[in-house]
C-alpha atoms as a PDB file:
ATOM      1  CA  UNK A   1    -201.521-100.535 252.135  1.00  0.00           C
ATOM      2  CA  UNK A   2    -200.584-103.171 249.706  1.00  0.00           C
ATOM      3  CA  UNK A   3    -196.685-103.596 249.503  1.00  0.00           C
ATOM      4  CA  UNK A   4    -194.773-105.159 246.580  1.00  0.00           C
ATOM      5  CA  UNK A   5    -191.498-106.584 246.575  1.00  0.00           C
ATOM      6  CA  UNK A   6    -189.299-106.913 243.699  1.00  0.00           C
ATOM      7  CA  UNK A   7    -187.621-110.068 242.932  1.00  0.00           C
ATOM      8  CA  UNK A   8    -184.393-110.968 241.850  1.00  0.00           C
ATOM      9  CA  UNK A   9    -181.119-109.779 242.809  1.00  0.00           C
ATOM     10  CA  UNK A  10    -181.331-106.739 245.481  1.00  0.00           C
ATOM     11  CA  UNK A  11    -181.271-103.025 243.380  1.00  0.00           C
ATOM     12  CA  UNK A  12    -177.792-101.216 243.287  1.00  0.00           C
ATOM     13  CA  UNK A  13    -175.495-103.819 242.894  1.00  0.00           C
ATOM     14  CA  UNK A  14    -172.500-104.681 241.236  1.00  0.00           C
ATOM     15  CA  UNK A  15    -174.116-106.406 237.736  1.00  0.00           C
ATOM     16  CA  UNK A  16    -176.655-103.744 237.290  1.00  0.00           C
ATOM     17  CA  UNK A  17    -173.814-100.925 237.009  1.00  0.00           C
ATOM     18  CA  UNK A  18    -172.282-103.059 234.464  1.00  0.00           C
ATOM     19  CA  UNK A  19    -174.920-103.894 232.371  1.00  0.00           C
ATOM     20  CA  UNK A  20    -176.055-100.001 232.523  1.00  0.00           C
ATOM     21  CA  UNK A  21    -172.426 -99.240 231.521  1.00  0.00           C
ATOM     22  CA  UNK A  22    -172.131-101.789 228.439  1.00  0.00           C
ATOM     23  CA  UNK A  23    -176.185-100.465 227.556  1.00  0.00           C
ATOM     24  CA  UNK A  24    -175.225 -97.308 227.214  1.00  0.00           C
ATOM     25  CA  UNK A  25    -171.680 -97.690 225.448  1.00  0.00           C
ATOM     26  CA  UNK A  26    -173.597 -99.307 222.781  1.00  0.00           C
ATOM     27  CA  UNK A  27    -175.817 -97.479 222.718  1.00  0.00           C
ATOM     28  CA  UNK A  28    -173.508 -94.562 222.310  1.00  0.00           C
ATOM     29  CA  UNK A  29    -171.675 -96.474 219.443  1.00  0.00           C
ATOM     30  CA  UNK A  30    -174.870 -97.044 217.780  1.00  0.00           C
ATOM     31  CA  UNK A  31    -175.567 -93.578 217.906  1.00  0.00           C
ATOM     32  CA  UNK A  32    -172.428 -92.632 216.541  1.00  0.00           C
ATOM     33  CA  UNK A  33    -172.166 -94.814 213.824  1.00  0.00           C
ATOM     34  CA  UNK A  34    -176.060 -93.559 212.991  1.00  0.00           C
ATOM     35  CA  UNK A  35    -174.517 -90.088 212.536  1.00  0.00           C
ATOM     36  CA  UNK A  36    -171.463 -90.986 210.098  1.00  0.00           C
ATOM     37  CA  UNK A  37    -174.302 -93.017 208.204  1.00  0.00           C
ATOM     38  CA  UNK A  38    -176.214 -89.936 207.931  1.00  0.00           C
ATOM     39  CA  UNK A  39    -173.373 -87.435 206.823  1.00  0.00           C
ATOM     40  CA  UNK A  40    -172.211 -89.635 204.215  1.00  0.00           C
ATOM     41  CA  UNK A  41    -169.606 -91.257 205.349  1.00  0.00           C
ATOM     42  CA  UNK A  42    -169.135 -94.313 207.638  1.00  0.00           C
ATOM     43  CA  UNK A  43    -165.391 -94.057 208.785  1.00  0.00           C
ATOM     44  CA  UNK A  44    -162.992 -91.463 207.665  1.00  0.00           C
ATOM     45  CA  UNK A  45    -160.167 -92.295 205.544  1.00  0.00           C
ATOM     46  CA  UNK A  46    -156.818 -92.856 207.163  1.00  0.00           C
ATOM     47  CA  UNK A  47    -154.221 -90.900 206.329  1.00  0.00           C
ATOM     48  CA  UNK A  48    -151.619 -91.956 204.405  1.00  0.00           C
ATOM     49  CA  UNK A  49    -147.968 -89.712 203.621  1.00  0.00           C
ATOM     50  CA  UNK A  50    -146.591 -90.790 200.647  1.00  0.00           C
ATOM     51  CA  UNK A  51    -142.874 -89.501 200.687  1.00  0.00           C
ATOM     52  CA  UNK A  52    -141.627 -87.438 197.174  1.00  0.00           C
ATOM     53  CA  UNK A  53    -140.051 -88.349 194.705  1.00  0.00           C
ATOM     54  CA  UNK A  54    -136.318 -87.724 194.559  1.00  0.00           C
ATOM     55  CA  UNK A  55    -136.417 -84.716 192.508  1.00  0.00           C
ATOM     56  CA  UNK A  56    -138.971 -82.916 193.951  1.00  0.00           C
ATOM     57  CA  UNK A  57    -136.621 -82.863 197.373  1.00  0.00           C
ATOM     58  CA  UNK A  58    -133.443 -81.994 195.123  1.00  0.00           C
ATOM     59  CA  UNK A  59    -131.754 -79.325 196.259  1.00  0.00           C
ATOM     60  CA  UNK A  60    -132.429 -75.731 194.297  1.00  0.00           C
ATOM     61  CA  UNK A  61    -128.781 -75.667 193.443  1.00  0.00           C
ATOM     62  CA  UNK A  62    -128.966 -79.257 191.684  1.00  0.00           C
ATOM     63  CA  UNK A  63    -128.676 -78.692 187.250  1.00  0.00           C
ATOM     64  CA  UNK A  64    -131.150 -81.615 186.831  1.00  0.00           C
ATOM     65  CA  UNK A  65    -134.034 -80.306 185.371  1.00  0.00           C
ATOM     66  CA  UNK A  66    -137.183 -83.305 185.111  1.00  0.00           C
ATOM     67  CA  UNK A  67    -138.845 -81.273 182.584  1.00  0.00           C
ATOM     68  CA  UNK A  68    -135.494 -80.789 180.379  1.00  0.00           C
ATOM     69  CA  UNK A  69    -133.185 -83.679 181.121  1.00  0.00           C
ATOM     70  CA  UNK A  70    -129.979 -83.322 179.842  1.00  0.00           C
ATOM     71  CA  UNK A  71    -129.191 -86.500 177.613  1.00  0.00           C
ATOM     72  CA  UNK A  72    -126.281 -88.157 178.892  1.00  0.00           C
ATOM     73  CA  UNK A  73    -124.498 -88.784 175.364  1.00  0.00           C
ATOM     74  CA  UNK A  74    -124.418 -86.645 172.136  1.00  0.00           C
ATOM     75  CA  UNK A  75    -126.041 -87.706 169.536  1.00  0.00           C
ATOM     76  CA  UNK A  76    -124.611 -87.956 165.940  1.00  0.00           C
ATOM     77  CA  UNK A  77    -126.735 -86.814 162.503  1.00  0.00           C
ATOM     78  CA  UNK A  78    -126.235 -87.716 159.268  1.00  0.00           C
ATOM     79  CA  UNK A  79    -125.866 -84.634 157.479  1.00  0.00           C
ATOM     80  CA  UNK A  80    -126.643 -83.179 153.779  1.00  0.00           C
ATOM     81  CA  UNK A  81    -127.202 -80.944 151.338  1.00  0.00           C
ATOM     82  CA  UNK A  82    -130.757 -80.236 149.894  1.00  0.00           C
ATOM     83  CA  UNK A  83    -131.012 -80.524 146.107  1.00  0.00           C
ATOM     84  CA  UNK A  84    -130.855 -76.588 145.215  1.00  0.00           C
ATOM     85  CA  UNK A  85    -134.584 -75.438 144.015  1.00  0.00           C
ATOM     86  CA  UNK A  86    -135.307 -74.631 140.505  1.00  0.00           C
ATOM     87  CA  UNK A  87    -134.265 -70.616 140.391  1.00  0.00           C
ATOM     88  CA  UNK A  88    -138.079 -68.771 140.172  1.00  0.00           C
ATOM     89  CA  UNK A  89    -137.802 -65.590 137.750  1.00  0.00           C
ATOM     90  CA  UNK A  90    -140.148 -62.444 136.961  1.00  0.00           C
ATOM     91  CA  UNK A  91    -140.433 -61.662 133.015  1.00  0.00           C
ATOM     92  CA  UNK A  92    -140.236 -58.337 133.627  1.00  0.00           C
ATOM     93  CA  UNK A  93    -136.871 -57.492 133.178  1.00  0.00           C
ATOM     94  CA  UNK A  94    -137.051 -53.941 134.194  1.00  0.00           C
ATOM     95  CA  UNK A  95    -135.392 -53.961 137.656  1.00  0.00           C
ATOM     96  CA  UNK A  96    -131.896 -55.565 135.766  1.00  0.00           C
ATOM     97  CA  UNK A  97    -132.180 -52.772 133.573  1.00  0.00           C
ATOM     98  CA  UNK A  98    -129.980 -49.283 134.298  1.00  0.00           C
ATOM     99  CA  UNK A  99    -130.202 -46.566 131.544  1.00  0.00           C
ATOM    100  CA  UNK A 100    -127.903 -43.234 131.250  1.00  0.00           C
ATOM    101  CA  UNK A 101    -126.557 -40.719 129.169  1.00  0.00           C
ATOM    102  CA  UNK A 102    -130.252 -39.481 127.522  1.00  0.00           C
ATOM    103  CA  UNK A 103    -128.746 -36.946 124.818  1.00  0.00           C
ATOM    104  CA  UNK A 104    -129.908 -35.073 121.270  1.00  0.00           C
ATOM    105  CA  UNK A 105    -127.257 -34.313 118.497  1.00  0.00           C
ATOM    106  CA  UNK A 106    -128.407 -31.726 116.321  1.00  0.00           C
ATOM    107  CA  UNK A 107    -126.219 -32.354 113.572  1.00  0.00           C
ATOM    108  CA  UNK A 108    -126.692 -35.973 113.305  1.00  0.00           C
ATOM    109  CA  UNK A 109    -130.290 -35.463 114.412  1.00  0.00           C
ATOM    110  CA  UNK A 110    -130.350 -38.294 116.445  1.00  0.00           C
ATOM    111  CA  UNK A 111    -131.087 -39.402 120.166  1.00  0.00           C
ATOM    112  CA  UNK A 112    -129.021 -41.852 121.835  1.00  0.00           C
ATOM    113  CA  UNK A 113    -129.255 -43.687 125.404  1.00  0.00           C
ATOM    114  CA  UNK A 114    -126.699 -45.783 127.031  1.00  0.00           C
ATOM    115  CA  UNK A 115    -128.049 -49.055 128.538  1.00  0.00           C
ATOM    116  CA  UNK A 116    -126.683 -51.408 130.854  1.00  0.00           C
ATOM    117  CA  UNK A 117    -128.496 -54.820 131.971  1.00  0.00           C
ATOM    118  CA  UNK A 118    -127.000 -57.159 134.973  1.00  0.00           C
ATOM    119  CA  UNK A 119    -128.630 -60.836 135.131  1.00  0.00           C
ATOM    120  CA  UNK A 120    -129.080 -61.289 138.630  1.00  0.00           C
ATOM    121  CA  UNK A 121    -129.041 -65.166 138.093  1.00  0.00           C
ATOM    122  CA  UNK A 122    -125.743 -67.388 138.541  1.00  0.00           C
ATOM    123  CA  UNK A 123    -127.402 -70.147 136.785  1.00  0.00           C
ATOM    124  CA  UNK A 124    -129.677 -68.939 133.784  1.00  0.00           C
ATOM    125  CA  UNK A 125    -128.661 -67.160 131.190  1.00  0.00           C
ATOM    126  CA  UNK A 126    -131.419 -64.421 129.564  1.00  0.00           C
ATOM    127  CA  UNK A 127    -133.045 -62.696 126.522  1.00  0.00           C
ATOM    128  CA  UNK A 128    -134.164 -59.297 127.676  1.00  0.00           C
ATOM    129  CA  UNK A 129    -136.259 -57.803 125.174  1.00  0.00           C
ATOM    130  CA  UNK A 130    -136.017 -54.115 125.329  1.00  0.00           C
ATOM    131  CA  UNK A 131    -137.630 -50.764 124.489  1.00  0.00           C
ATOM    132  CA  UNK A 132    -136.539 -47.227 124.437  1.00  0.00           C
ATOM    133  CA  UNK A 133    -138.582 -44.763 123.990  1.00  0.00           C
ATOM    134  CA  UNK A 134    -137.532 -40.681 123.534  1.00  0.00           C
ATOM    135  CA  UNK A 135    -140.476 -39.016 124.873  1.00  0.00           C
ATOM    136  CA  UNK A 136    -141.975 -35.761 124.426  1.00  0.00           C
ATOM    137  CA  UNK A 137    -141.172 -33.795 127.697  1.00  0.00           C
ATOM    138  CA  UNK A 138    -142.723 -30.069 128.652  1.00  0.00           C
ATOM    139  CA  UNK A 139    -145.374 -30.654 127.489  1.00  0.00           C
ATOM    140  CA  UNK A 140    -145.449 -33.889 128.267  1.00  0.00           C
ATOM    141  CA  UNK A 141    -148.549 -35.831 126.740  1.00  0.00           C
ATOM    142  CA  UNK A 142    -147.499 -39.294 126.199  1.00  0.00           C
ATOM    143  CA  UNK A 143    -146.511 -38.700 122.653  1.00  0.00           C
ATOM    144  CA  UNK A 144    -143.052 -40.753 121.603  1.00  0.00           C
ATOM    145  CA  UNK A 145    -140.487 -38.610 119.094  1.00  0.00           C
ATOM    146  CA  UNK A 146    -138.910 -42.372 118.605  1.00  0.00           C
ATOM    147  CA  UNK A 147    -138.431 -45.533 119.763  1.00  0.00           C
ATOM    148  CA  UNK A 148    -135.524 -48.402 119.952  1.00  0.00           C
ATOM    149  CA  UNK A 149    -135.895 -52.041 119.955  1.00  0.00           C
ATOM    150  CA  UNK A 150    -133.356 -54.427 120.905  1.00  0.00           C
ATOM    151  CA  UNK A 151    -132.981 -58.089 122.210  1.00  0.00           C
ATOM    152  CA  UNK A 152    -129.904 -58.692 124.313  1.00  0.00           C
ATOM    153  CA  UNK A 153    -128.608 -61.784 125.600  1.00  0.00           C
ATOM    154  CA  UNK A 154    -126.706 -61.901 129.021  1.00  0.00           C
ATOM    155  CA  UNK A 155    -124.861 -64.552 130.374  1.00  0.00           C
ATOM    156  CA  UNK A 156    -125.041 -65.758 134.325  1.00  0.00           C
ATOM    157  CA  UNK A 157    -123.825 -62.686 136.798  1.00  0.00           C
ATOM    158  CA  UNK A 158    -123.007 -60.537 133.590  1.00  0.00           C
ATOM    159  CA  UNK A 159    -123.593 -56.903 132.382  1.00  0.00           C
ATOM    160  CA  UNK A 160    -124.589 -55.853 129.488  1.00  0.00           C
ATOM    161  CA  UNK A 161    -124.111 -52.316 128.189  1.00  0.00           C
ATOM    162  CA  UNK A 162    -125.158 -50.866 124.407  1.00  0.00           C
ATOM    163  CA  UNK A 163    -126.250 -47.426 123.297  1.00  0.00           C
ATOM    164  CA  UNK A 164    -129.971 -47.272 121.957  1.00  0.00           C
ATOM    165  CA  UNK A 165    -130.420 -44.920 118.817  1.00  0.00           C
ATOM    166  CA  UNK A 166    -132.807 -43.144 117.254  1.00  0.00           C
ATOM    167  CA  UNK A 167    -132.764 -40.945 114.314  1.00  0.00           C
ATOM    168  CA  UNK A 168    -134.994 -38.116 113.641  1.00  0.00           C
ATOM    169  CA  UNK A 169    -136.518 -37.746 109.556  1.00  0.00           C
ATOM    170  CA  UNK A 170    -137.272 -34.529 109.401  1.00  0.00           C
ATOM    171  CA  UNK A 171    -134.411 -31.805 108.760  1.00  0.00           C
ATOM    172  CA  UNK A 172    -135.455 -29.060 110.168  1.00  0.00           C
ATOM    173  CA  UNK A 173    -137.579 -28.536 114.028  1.00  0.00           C
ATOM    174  CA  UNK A 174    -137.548 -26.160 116.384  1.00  0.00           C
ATOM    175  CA  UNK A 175    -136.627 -26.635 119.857  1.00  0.00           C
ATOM    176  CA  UNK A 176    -138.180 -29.453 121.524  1.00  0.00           C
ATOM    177  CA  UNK A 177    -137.895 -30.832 125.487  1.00  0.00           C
ATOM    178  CA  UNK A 178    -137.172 -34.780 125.608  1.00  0.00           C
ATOM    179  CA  UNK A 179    -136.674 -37.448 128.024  1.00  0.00           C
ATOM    180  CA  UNK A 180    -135.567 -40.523 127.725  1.00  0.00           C
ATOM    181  CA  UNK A 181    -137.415 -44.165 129.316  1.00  0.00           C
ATOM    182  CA  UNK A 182    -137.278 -47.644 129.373  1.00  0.00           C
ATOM    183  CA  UNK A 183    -140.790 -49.134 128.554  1.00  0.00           C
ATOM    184  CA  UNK A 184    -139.881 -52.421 128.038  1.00  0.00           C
ATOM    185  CA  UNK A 185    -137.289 -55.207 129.192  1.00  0.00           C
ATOM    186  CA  UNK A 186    -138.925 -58.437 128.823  1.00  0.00           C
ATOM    187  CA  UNK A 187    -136.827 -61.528 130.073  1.00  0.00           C
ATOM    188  CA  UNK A 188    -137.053 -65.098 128.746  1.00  0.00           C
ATOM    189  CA  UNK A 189    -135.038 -68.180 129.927  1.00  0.00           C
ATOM    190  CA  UNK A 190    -132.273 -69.255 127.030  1.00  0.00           C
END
């Protein structure tokens, strides 16, 4: 039988453990480094604390508010008046308009109606043009026995107040059902 020897330094000593050793920690480290390469990421991020900021460690009974700081002086405004707005106006006049007393006298054979009218306005003084009509009543068709007209002036935060009359032509009727309306009370700027 043919024998072979080996040369070199004799197996199972001191160098060869330590070469094995370093071999195989680098080869470990390779191996792990191979691994974070594949996954994505070579070396994990350190981690850092970053410490709050003042008021976010405040205590809960602290008044400072960081969304609604409280300004540490008061500030002064000029102030003023706005130029008052021209006053706006409907021409229908009706709503300033009250009417009372709707009556007939027989012996004068006339109709009368009391009127009152209030300008709202404390600046502007109006014309309200007015109507009064005495209307047929039971039945009532829309026919008008008579009819007043008037203009009336009223000054700022006044009344007005007149009696509207209307006299009948014929001399003799029989008995008739009335009423009394305002149809009209147009107001105009003076």
């Amino acid at each position: 039988m043919e024998q072979r020897t080996r040369t070199g330094r004799p197996a199972g000593g001191t160098g060869d453990r330590v070469r094995k050793g370093i071999r195989a920690g680098i080869a470990t480290g390779l191996a792990a480094v191979s691994l974070a390469a594949l996954a994505g990421c070579a070396f994990g991020r350190p981690k850092i604390n970053v410490p709050p900021p003042d008021w976010a460690t405040a205590s809960p009974s602290s008044s400072y508010d960081p969304y609604h700081p409280t300004p540490s002086y008061t500030p002064s405004y000029d102030t003023y008046s706005p130029s008052p707005t021209q006053e706006t106006y409907s021409p229908d006049g009706r709503s300033d308009v009250r009417g009372s007393g709707c009556d007939f006298s027989a012996s004068l054979r006339q109709f009368t109606y009391t009127v009152s009218i209030t300008n709202p306005s404390t600046t502007s003084t109006f014309s309200y043009d007015m109507r009064i009509d005495w209307m047929k009543d039971k039945p009532a068709d829309g026919s008008s026995y008579g009819e007043h007209q008037r203009s009336v002036v009223v000054a700022p935060g006044a009344t007005e107040t007149y009696t509207a009359k209307y006299t009948l032509n014929q001399s003799s009727w029989q008995a008739f059902w009335y009423t009394c309306q305002i149809t009209r009370a147009t107001k105009s700027k003076m």
